[in-house]
N, C-alpha and C. Protein backbone atom coordinates (compact mmCIF):
# COMPACT_ATOMS: atom_id res chain seq x y z
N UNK A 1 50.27 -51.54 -30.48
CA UNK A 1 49.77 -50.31 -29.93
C UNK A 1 50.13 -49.17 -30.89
N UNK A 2 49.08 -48.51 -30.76
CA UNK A 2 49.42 -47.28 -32.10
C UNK A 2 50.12 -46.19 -31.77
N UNK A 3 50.90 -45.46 -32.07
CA UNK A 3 51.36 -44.67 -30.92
C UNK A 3 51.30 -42.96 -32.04
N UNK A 4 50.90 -42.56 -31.50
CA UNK A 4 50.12 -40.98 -32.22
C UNK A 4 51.73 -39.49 -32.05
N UNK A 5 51.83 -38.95 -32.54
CA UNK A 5 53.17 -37.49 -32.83
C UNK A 5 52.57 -36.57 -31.41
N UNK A 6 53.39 -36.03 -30.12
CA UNK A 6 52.61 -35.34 -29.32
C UNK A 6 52.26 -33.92 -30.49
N UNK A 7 51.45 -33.53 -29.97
CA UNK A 7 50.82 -32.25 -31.03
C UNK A 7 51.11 -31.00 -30.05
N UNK A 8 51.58 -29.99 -30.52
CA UNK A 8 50.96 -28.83 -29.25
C UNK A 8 51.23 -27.83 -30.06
N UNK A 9 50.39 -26.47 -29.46
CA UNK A 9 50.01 -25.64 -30.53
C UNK A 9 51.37 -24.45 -30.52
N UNK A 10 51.64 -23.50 -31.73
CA UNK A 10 52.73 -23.62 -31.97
C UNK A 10 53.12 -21.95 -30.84
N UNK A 11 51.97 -21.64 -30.32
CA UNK A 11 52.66 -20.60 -29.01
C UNK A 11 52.98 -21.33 -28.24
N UNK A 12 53.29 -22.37 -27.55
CA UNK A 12 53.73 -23.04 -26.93
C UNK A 12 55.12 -23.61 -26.91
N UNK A 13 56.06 -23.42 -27.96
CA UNK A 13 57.06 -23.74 -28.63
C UNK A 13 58.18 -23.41 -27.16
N UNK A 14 59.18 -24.18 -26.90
CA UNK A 14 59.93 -23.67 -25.69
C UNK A 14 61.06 -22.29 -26.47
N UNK A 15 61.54 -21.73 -25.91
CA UNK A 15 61.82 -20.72 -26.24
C UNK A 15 63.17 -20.68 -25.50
N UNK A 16 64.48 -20.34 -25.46
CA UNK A 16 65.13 -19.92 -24.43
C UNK A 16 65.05 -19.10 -23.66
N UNK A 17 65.26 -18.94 -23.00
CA UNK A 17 65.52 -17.10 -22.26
C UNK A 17 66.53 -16.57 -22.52
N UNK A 18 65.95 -15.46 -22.59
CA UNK A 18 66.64 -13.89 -23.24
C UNK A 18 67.91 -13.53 -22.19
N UNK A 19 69.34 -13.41 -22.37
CA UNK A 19 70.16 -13.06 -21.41
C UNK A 19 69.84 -11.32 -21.25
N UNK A 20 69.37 -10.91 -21.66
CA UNK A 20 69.17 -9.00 -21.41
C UNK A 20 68.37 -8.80 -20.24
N UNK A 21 66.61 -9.74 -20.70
CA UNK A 21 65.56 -9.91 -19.85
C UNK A 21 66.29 -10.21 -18.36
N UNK A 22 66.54 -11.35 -18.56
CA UNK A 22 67.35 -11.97 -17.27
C UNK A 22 68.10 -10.96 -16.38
N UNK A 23 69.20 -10.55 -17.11
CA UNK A 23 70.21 -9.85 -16.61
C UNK A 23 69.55 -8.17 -16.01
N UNK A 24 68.37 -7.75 -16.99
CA UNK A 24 67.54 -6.86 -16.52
C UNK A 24 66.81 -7.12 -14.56
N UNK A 25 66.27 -8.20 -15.13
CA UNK A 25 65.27 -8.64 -14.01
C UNK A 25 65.85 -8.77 -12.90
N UNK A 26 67.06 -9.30 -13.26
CA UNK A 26 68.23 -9.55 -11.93
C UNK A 26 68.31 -8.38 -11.62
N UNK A 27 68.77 -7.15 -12.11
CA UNK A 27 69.02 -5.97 -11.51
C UNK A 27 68.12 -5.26 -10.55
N UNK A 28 66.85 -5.41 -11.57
CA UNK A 28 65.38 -4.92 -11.00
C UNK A 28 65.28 -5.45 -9.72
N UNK A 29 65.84 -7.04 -9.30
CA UNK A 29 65.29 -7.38 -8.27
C UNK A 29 66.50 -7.07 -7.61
N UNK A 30 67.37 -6.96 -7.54
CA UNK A 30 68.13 -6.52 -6.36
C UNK A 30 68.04 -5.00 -5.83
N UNK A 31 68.02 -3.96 -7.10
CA UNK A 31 67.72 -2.79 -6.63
C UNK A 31 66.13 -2.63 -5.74
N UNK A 32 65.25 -3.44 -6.29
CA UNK A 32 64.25 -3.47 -5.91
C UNK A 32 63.87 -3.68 -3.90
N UNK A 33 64.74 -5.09 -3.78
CA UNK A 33 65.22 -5.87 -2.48
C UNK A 33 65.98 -4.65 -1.61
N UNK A 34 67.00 -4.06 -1.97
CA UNK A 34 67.94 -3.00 -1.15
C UNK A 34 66.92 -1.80 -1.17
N UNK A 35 66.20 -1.28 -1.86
CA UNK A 35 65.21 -0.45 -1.38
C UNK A 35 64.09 -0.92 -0.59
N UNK A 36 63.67 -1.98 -0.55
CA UNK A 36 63.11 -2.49 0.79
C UNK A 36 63.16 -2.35 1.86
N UNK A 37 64.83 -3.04 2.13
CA UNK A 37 65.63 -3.20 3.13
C UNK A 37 65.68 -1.72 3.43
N UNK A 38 66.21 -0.75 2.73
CA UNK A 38 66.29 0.31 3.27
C UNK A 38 64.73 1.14 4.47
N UNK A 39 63.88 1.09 3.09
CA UNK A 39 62.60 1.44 3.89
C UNK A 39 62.22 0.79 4.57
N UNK A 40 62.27 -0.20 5.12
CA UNK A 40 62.11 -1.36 6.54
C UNK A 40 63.18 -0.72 7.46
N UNK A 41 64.23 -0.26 7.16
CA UNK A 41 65.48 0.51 8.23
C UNK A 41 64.58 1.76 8.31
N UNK A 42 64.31 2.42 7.35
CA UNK A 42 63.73 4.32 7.75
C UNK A 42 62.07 4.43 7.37
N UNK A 43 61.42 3.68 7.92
CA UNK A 43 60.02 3.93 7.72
C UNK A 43 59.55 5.39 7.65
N UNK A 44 59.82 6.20 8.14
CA UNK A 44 59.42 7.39 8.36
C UNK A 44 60.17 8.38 6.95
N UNK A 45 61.25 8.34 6.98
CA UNK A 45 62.34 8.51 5.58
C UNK A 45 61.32 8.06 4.17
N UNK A 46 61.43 6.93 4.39
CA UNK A 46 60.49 6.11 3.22
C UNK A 46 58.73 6.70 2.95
N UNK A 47 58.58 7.00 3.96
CA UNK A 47 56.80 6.88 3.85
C UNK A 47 57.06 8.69 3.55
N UNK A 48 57.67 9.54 4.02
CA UNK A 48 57.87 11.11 3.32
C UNK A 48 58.27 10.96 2.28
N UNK A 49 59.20 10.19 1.55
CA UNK A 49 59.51 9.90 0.38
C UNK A 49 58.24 9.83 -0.91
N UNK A 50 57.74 8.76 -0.28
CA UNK A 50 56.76 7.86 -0.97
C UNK A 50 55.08 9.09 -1.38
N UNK A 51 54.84 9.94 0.19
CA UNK A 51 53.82 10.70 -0.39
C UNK A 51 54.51 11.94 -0.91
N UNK A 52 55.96 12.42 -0.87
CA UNK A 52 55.97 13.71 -1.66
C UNK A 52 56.21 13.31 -3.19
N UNK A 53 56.58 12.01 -3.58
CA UNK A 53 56.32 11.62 -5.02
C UNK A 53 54.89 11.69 -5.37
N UNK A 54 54.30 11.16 -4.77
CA UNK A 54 52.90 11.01 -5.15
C UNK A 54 52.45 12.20 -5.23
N UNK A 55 52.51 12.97 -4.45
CA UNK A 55 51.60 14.38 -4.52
C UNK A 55 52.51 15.51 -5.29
N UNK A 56 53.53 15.02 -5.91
CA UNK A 56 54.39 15.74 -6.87
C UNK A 56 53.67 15.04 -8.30
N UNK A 57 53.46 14.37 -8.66
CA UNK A 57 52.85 13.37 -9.77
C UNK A 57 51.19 14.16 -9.76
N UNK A 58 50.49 14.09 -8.88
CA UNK A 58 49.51 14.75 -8.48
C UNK A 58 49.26 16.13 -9.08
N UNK A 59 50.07 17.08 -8.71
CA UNK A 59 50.25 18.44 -9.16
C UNK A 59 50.95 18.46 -10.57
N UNK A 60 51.88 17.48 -10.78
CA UNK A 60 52.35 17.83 -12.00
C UNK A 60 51.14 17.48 -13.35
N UNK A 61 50.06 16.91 -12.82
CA UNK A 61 49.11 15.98 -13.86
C UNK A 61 47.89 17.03 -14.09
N UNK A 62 47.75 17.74 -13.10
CA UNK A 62 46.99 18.80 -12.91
C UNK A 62 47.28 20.21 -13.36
N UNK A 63 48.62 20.27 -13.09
CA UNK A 63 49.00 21.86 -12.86
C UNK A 63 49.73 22.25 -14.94
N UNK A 64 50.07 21.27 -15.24
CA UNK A 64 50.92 20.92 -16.44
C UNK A 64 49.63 21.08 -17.40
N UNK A 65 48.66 20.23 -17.90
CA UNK A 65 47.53 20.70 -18.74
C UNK A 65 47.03 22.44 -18.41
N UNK A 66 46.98 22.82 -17.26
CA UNK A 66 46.33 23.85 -16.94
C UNK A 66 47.14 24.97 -17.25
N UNK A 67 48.31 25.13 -17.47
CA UNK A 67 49.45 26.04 -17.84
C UNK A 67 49.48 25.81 -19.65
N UNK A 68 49.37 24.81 -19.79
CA UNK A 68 49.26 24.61 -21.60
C UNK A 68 47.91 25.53 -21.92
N UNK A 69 46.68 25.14 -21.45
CA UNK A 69 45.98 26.04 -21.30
C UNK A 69 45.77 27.53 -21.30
N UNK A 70 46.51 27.71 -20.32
CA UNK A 70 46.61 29.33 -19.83
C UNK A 70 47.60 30.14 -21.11
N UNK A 71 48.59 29.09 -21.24
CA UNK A 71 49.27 29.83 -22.42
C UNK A 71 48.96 29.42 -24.09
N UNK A 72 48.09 28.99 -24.37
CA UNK A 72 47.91 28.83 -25.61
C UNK A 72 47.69 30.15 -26.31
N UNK A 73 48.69 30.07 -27.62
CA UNK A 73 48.36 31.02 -28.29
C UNK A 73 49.48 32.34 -27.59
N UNK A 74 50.14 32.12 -26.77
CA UNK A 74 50.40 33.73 -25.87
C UNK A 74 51.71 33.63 -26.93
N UNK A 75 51.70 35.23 -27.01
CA UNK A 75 53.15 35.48 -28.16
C UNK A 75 53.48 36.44 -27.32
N UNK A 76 55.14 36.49 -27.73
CA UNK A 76 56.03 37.29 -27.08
C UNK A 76 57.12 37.80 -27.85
N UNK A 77 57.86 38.94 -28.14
CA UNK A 77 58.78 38.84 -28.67
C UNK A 77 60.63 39.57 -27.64
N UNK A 78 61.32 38.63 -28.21
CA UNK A 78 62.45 39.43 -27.19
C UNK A 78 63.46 39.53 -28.09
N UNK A 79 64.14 40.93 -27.91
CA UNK A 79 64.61 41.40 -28.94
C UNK A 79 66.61 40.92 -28.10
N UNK A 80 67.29 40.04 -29.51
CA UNK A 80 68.08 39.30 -29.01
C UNK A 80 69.60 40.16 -29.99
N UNK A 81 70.53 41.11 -29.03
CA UNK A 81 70.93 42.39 -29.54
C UNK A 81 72.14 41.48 -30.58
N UNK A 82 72.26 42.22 -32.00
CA UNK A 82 73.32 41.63 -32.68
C UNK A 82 72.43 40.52 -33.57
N UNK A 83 71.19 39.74 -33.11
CA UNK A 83 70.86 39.43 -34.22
C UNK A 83 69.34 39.42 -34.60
N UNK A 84 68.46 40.26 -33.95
CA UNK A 84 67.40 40.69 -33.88
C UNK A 84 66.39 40.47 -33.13
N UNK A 85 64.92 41.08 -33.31
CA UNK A 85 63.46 40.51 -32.61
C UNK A 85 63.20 39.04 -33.22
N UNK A 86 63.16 38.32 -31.57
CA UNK A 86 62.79 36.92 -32.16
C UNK A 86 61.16 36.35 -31.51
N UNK A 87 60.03 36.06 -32.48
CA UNK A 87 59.04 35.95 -31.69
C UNK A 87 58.79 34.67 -31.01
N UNK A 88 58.17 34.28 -29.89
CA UNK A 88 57.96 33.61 -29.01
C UNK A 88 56.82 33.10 -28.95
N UNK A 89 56.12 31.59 -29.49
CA UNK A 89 54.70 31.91 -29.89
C UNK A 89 54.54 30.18 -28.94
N UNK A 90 53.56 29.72 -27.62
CA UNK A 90 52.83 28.79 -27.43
C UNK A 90 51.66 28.69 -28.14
N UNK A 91 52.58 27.20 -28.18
CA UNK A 91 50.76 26.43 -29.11
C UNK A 91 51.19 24.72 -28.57
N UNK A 92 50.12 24.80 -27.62
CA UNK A 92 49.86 23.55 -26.63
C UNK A 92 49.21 22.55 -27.36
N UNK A 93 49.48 21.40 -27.44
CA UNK A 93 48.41 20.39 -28.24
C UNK A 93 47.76 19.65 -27.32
């Protein structure tokens, strides 16, 4: 019987695992699990939580371009006593 080398392609290679990844993921999932647990204890706590992030993310995505905006270009100078006028110049990219 002929017997053939198994072949397999070389992304496939076993790899160990990473102790950082691991030790990461472990964390992730426990902090992850106790904030669960918590918001399963304070639904109401949790769910005010949950939309004043969101609608803080919301305004900040909106309100943040629109202020770069408003101030592009605005110069100012404030005169700083003992070591002079220092100018103040936005330039938003």
């Amino acid at each position: 019987m002929t017997q053939y080398p198994h072949l397999r392609p070389r992304s496939t290679d076993p790899k160990p695992p990473s102790v950082t990844s691991s030790l990461i993921g472990g964390i992730v999932f426990l902090i992850g699990t106790f904030a669960l647990l918590i918001a399963a204890s304070y639904p109401v706590y949790a769910a005010t939580i949950t939309i004043t992030v969101a609608l803080a993310v919301v305004v900040l995505r909106r309100a943040l371009p629109a202020l770069g905006r408003r101030l592009r270009g605005y110069m100012t100078e404030l005169d700083v006593p003992g070591f002079g006028t220092v100018e103040i110049r936005v330039n938003s990219q």
